[in-house]
PDB file of N, CA and C in Angstrom:
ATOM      1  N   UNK A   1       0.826  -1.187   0.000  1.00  0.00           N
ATOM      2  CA  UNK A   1       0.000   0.000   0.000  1.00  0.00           C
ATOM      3  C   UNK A   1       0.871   1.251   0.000  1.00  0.00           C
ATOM      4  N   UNK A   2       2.141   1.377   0.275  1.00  0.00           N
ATOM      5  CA  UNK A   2       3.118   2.179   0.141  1.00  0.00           C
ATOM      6  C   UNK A   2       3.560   3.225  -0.992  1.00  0.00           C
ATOM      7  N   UNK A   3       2.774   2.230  -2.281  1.00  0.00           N
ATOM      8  CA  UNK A   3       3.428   3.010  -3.391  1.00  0.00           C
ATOM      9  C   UNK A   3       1.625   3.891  -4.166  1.00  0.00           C
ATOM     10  N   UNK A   4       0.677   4.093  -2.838  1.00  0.00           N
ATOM     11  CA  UNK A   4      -0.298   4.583  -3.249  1.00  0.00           C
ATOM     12  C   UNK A   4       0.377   5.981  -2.563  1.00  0.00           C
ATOM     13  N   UNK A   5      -0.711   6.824  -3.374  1.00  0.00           N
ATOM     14  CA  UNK A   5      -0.157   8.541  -3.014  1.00  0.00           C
ATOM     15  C   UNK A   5      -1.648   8.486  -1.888  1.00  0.00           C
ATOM     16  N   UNK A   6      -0.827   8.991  -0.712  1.00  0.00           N
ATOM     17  CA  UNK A   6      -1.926   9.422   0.751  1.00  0.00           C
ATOM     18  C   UNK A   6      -2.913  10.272  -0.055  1.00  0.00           C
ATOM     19  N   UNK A   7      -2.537  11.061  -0.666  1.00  0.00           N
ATOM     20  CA  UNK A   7      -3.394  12.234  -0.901  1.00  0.00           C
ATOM     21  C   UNK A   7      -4.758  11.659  -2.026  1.00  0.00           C
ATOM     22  N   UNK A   8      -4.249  10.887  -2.904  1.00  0.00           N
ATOM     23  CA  UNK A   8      -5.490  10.155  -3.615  1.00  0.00           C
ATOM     24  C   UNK A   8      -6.325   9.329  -2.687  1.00  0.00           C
ATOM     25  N   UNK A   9      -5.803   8.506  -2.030  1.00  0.00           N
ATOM     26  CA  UNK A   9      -6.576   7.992  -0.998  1.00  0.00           C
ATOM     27  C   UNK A   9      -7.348   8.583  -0.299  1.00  0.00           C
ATOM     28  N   UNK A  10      -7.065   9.454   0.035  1.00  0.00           N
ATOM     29  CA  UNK A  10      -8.221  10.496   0.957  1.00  0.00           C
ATOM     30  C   UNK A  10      -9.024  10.834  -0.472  1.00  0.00           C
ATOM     31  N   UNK A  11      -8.917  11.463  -1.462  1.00  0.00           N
ATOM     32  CA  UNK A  11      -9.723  11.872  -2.213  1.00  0.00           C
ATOM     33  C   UNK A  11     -10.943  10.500  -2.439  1.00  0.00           C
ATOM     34  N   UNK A  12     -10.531   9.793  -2.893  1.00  0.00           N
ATOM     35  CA  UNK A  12     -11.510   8.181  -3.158  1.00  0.00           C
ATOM     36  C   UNK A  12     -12.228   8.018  -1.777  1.00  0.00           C
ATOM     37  N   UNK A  13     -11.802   7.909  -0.620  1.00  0.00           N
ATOM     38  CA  UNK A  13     -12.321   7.350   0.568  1.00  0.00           C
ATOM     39  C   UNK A  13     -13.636   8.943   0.209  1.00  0.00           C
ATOM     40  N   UNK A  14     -12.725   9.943   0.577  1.00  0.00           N
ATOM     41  CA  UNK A  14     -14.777  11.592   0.694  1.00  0.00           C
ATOM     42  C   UNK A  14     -15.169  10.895  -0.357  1.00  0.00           C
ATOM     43  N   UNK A  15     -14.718  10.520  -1.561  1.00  0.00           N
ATOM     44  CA  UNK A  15     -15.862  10.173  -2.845  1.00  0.00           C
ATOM     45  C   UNK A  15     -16.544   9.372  -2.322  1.00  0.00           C
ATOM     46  N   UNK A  16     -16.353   8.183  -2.192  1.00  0.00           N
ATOM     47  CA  UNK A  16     -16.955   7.146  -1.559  1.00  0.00           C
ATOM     48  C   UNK A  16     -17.791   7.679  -0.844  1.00  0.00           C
ATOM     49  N   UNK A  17     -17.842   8.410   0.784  1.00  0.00           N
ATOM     50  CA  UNK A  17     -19.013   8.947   1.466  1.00  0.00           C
ATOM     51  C   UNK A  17     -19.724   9.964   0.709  1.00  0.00           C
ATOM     52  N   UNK A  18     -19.379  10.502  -0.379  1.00  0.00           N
ATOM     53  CA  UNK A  18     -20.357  11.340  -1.011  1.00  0.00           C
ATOM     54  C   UNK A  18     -21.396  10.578  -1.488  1.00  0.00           C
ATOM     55  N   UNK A  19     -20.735   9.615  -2.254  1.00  0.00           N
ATOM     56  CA  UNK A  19     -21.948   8.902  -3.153  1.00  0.00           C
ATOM     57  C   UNK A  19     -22.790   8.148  -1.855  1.00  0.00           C
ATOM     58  N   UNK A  20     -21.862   8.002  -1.001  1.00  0.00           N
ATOM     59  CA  UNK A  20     -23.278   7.163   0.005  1.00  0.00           C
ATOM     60  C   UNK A  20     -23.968   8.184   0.815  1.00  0.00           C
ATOM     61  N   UNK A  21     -23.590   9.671   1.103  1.00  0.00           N
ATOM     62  CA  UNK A  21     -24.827  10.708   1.424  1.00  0.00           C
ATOM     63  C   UNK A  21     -25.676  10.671   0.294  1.00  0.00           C
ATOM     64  N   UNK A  22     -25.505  10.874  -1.260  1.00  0.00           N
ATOM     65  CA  UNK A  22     -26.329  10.900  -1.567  1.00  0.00           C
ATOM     66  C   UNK A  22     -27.201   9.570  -1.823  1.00  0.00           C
ATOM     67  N   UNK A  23     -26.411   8.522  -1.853  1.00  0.00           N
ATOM     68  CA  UNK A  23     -27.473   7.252  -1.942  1.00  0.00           C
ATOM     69  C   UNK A  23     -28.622   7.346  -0.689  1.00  0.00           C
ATOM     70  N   UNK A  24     -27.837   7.918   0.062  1.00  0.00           N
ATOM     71  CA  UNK A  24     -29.060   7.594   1.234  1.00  0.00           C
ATOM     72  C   UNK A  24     -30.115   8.619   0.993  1.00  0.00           C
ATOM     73  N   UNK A  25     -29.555   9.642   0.516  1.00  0.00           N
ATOM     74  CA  UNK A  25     -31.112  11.062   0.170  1.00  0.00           C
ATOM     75  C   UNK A  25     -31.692  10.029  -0.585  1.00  0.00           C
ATOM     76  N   UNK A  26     -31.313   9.846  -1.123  1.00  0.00           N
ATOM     77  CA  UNK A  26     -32.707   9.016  -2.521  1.00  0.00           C
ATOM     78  C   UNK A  26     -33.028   8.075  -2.009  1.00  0.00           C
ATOM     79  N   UNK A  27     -32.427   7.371  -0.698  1.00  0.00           N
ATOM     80  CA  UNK A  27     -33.237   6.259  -0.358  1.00  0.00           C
ATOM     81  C   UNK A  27     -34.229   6.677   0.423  1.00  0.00           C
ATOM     82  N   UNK A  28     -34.179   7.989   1.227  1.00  0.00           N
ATOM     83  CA  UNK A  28     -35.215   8.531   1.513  1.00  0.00           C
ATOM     84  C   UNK A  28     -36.239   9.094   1.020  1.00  0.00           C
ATOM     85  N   UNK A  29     -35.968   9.587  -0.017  1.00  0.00           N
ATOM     86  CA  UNK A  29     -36.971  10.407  -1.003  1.00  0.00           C
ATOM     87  C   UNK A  29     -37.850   9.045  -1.637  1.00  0.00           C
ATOM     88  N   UNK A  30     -37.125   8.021  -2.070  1.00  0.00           N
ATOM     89  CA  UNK A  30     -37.856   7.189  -2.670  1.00  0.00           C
ATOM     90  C   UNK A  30     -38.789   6.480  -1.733  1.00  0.00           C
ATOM     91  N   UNK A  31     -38.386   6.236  -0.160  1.00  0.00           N
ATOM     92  CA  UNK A  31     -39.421   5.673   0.586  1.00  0.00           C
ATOM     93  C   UNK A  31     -40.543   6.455   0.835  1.00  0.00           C
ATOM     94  N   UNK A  32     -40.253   7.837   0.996  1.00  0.00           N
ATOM     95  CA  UNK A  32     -41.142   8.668   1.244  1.00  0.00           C
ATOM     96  C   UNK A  32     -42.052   9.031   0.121  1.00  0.00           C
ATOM     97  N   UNK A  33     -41.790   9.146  -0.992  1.00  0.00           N
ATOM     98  CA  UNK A  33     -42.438   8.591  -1.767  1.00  0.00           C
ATOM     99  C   UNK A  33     -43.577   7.048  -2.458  1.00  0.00           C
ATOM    100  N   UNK A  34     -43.026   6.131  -1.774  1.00  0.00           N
ATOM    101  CA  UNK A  34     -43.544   5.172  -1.200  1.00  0.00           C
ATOM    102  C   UNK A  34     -44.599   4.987   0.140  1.00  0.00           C
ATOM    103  N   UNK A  35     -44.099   6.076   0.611  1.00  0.00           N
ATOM    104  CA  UNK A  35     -45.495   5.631   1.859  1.00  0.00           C
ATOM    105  C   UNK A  35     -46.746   6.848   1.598  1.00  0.00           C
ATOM    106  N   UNK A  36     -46.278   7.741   0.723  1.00  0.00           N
ATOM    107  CA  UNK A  36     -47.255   8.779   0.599  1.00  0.00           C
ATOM    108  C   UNK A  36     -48.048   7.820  -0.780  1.00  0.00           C
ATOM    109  N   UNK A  37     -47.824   7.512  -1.533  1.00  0.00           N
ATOM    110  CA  UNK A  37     -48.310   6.917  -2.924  1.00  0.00           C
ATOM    111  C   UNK A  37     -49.050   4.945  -2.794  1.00  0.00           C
ATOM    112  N   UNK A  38     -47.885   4.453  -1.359  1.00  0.00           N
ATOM    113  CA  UNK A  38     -48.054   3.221  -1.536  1.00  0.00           C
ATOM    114  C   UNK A  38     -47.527   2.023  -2.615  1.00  0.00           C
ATOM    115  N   UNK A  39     -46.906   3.092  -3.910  1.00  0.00           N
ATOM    116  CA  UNK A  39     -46.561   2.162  -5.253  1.00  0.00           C
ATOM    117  C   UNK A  39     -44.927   1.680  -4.868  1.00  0.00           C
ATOM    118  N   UNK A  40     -45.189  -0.084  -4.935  1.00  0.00           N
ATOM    119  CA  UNK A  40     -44.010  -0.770  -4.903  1.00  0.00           C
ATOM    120  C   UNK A  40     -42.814  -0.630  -5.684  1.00  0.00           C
ATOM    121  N   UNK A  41     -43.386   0.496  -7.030  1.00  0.00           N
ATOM    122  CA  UNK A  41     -42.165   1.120  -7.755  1.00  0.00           C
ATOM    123  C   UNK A  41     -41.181   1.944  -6.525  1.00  0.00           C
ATOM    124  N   UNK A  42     -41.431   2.821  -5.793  1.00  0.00           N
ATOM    125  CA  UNK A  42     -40.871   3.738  -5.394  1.00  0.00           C
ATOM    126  C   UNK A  42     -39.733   2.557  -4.162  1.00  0.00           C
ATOM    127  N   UNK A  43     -40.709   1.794  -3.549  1.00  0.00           N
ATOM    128  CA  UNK A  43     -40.025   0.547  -3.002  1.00  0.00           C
ATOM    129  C   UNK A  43     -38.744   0.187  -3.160  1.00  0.00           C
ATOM    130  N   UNK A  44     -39.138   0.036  -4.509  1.00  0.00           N
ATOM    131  CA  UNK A  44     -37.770  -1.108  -4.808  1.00  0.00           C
ATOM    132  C   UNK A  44     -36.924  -0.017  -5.171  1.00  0.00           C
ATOM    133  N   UNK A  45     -37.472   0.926  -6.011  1.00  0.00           N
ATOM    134  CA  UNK A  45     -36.122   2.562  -5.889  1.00  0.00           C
ATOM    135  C   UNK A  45     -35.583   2.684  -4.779  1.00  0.00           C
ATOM    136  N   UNK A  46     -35.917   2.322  -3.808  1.00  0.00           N
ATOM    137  CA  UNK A  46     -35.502   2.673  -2.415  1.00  0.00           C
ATOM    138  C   UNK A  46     -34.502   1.356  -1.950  1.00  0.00           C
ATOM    139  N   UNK A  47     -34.861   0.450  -2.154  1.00  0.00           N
ATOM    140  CA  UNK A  47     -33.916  -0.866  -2.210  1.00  0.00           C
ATOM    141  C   UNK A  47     -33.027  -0.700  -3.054  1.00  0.00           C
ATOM    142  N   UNK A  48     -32.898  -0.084  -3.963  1.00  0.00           N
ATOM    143  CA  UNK A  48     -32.069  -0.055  -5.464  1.00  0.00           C
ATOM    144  C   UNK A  48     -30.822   1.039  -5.087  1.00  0.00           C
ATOM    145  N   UNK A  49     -31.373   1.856  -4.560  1.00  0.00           N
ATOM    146  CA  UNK A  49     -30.421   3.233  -4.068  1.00  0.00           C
ATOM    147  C   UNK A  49     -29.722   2.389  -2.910  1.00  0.00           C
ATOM    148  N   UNK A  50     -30.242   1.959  -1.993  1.00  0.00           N
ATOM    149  CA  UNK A  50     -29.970   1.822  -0.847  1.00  0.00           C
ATOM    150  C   UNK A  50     -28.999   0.368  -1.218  1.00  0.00           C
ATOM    151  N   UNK A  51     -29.202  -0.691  -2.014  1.00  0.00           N
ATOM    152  CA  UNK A  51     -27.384  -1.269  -2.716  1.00  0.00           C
ATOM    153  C   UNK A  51     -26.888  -0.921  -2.655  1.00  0.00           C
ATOM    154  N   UNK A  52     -26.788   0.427  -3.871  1.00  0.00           N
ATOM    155  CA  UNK A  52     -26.284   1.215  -4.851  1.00  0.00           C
ATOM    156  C   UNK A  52     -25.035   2.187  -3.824  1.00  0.00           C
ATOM    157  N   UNK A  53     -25.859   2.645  -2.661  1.00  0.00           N
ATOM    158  CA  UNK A  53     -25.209   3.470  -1.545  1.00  0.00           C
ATOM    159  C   UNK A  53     -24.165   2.305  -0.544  1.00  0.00           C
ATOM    160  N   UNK A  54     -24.710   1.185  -0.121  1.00  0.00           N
ATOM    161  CA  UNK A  54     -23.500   0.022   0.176  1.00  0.00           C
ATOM    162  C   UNK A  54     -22.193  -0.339  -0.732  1.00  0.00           C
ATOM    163  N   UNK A  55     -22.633  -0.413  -1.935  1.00  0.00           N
ATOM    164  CA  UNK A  55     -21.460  -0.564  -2.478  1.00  0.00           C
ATOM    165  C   UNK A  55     -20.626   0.132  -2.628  1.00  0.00           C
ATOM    166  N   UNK A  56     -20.729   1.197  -2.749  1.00  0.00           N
ATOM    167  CA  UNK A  56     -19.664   2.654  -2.462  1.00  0.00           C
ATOM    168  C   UNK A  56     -18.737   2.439  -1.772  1.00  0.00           C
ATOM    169  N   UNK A  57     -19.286   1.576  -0.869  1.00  0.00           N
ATOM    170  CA  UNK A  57     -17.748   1.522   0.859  1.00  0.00           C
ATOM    171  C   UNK A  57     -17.501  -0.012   0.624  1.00  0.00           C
ATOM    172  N   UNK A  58     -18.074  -0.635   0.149  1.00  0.00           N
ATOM    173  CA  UNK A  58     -17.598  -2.271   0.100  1.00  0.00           C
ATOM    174  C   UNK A  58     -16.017  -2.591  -0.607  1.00  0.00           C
ATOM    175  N   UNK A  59     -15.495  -1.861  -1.496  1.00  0.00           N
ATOM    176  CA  UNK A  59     -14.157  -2.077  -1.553  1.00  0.00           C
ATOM    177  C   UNK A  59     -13.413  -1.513  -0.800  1.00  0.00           C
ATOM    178  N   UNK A  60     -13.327  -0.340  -0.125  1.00  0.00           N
ATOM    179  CA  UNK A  60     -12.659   0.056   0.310  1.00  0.00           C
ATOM    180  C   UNK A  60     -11.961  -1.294   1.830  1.00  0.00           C
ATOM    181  N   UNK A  61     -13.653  -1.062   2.193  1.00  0.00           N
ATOM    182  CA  UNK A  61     -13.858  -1.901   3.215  1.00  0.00           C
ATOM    183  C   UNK A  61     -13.033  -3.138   3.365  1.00  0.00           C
ATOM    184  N   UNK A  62     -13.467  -3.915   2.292  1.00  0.00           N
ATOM    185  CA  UNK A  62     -13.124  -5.392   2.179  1.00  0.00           C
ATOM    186  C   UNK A  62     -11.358  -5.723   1.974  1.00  0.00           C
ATOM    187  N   UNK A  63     -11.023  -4.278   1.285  1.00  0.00           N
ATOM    188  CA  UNK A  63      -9.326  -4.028   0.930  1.00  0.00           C
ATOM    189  C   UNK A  63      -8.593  -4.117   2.335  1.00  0.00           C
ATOM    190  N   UNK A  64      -9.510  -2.785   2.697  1.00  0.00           N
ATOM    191  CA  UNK A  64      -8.915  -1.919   4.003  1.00  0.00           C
ATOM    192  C   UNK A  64      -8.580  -2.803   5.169  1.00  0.00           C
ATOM    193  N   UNK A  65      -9.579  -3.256   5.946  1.00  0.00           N
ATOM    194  CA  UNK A  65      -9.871  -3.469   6.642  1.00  0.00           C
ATOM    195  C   UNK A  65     -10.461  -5.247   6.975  1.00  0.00           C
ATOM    196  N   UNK A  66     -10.993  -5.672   5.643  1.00  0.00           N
ATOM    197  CA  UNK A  66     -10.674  -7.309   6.064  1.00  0.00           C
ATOM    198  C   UNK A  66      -9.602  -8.110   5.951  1.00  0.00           C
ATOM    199  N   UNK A  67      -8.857  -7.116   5.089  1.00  0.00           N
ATOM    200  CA  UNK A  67      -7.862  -8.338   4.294  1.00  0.00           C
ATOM    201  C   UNK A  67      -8.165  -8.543   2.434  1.00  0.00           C
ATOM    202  N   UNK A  68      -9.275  -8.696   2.379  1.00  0.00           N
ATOM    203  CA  UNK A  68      -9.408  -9.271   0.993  1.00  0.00           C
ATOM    204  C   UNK A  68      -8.448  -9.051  -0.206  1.00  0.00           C
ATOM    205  N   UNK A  69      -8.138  -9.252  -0.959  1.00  0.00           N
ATOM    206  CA  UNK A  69      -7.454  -8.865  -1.878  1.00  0.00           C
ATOM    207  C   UNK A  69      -8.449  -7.808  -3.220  1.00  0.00           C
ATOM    208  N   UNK A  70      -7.423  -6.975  -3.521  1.00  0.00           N
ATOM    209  CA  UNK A  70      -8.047  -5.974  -4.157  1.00  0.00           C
ATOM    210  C   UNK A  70      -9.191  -6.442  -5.260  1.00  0.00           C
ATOM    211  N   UNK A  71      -8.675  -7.537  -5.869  1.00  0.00           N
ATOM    212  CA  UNK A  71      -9.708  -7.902  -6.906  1.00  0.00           C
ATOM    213  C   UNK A  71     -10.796  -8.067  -6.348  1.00  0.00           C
ATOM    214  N   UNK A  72     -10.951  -9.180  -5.523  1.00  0.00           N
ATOM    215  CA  UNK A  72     -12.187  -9.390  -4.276  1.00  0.00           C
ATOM    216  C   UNK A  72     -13.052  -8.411  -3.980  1.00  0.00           C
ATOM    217  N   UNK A  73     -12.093  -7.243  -3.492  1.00  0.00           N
ATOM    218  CA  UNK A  73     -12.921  -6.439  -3.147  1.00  0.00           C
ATOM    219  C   UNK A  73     -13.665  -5.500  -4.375  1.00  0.00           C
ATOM    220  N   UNK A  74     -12.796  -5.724  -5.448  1.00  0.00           N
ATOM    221  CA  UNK A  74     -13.616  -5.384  -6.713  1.00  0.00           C
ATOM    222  C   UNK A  74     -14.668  -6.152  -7.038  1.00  0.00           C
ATOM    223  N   UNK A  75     -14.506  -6.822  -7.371  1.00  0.00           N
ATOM    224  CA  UNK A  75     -15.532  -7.863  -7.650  1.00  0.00           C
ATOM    225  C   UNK A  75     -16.839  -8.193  -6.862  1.00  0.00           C
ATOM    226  N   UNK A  76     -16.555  -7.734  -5.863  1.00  0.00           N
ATOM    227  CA  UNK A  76     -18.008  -8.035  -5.030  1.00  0.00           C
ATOM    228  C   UNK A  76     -18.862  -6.364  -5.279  1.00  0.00           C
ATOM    229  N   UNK A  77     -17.521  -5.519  -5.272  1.00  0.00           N
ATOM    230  CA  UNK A  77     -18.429  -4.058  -5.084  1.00  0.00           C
ATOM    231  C   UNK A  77     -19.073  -3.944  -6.751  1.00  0.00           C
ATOM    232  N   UNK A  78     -18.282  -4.497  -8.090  1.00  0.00           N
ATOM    233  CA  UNK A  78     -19.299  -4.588  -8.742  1.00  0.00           C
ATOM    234  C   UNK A  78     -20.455  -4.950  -8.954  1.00  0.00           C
ATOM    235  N   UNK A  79     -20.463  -6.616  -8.001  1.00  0.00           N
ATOM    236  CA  UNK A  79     -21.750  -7.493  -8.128  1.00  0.00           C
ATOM    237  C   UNK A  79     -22.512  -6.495  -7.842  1.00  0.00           C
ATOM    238  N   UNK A  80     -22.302  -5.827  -6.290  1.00  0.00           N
ATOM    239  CA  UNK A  80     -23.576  -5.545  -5.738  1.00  0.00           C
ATOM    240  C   UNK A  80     -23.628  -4.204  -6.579  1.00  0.00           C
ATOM    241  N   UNK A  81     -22.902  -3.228  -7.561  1.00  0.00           N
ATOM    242  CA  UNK A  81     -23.834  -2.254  -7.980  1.00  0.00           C
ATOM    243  C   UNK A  81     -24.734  -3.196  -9.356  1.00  0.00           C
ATOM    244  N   UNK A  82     -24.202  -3.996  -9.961  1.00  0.00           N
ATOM    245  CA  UNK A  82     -25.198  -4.843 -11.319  1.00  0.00           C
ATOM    246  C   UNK A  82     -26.222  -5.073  -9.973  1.00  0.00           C
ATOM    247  N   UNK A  83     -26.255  -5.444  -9.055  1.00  0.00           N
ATOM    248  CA  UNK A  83     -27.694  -6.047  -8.156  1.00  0.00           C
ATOM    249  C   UNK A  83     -28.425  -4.367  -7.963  1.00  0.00           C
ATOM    250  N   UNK A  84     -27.780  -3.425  -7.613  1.00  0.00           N
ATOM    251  CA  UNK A  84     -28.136  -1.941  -8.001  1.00  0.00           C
ATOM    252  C   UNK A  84     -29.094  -1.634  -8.631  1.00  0.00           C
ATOM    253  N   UNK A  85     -27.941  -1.600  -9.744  1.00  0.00           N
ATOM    254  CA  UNK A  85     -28.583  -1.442 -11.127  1.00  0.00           C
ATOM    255  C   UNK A  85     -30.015  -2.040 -11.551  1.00  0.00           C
ATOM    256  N   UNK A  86     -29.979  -3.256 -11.489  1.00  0.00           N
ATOM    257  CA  UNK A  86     -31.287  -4.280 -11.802  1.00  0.00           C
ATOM    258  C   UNK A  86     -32.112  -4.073 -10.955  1.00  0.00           C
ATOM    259  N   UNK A  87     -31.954  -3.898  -9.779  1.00  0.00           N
ATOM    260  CA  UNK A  87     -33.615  -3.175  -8.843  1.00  0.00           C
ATOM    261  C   UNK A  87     -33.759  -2.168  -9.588  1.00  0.00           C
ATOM    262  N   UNK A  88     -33.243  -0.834  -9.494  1.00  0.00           N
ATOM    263  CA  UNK A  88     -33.471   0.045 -10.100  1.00  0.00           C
ATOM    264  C   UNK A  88     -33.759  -0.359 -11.487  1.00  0.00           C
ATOM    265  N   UNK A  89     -34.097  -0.689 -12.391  1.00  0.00           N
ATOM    266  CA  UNK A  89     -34.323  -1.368 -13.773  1.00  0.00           C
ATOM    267  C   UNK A  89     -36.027  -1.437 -13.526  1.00  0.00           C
ATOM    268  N   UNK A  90     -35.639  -2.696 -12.647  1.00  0.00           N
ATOM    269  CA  UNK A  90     -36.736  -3.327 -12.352  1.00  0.00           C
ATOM    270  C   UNK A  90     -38.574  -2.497 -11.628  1.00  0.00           C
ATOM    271  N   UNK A  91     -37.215  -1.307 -11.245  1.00  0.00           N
ATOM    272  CA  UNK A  91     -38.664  -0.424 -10.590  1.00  0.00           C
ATOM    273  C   UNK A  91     -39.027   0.226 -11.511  1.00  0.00           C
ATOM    274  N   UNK A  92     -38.286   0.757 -12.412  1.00  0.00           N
ATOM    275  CA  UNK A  92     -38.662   2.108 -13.643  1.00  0.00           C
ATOM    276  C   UNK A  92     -39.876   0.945 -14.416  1.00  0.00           C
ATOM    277  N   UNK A  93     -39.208  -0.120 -14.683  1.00  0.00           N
ATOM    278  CA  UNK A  93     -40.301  -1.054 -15.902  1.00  0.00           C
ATOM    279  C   UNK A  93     -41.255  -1.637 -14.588  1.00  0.00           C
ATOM    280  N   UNK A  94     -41.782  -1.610 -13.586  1.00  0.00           N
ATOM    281  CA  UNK A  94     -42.624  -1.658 -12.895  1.00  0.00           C
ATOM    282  C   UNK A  94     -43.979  -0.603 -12.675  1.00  0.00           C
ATOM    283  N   UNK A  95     -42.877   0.664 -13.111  1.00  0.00           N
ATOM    284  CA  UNK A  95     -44.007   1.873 -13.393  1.00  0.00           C
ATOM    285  C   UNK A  95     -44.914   2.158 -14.389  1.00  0.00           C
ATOM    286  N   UNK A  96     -44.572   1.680 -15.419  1.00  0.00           N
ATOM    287  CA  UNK A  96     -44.674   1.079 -16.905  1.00  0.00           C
ATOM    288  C   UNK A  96     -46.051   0.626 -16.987  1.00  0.00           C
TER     289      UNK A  96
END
């Protein structure tokens, strides 16, 4: 980890909590939207964000702090944004 520059690292780690402040606004907006409307579209938007906002910190995480090896921790933080992605898919063609 030596031959990473400190200073990029800090930049990636705030990115990372940015995208998960905002994953979490939209996971709010979308529930709240959901309990005012009741439609299971807004639901699963809210499940979809709320992946979408986990995976943000899952490599870091899994690098950082379990051990995993970098690919690993790639590889899982992609799965879970394609699992993201496809709720969110799944809610837009639900509105449909």
């Amino acid at each position: 980890m030596a031959s990473f520059n400190l200073g990029l690292l800090g930049y990636i780690s705030a990115v990372e909590v940015l995208a998960l402040c905002f994953a979490l606004v939209l996971v709010v907006l979308a529930y709240q939207g959901y309990r005012k409307s009741q439609s299971k579209s807004f639901l699963s938007a809210a499940i979809g964000f709320g992946i979408l906002g986990v995976a943000s910190l899952t490599e870091g995480l899994l690098y950082d702090v379990w051990g995993f090896s970098l690919l690993e921790a790639q590889a899982f933080r992609s799965t879970l944004t394609a699992i993201g992605l496809v709720v969110l898919v799944y809610s837009i063609y639900k509105m449909r």
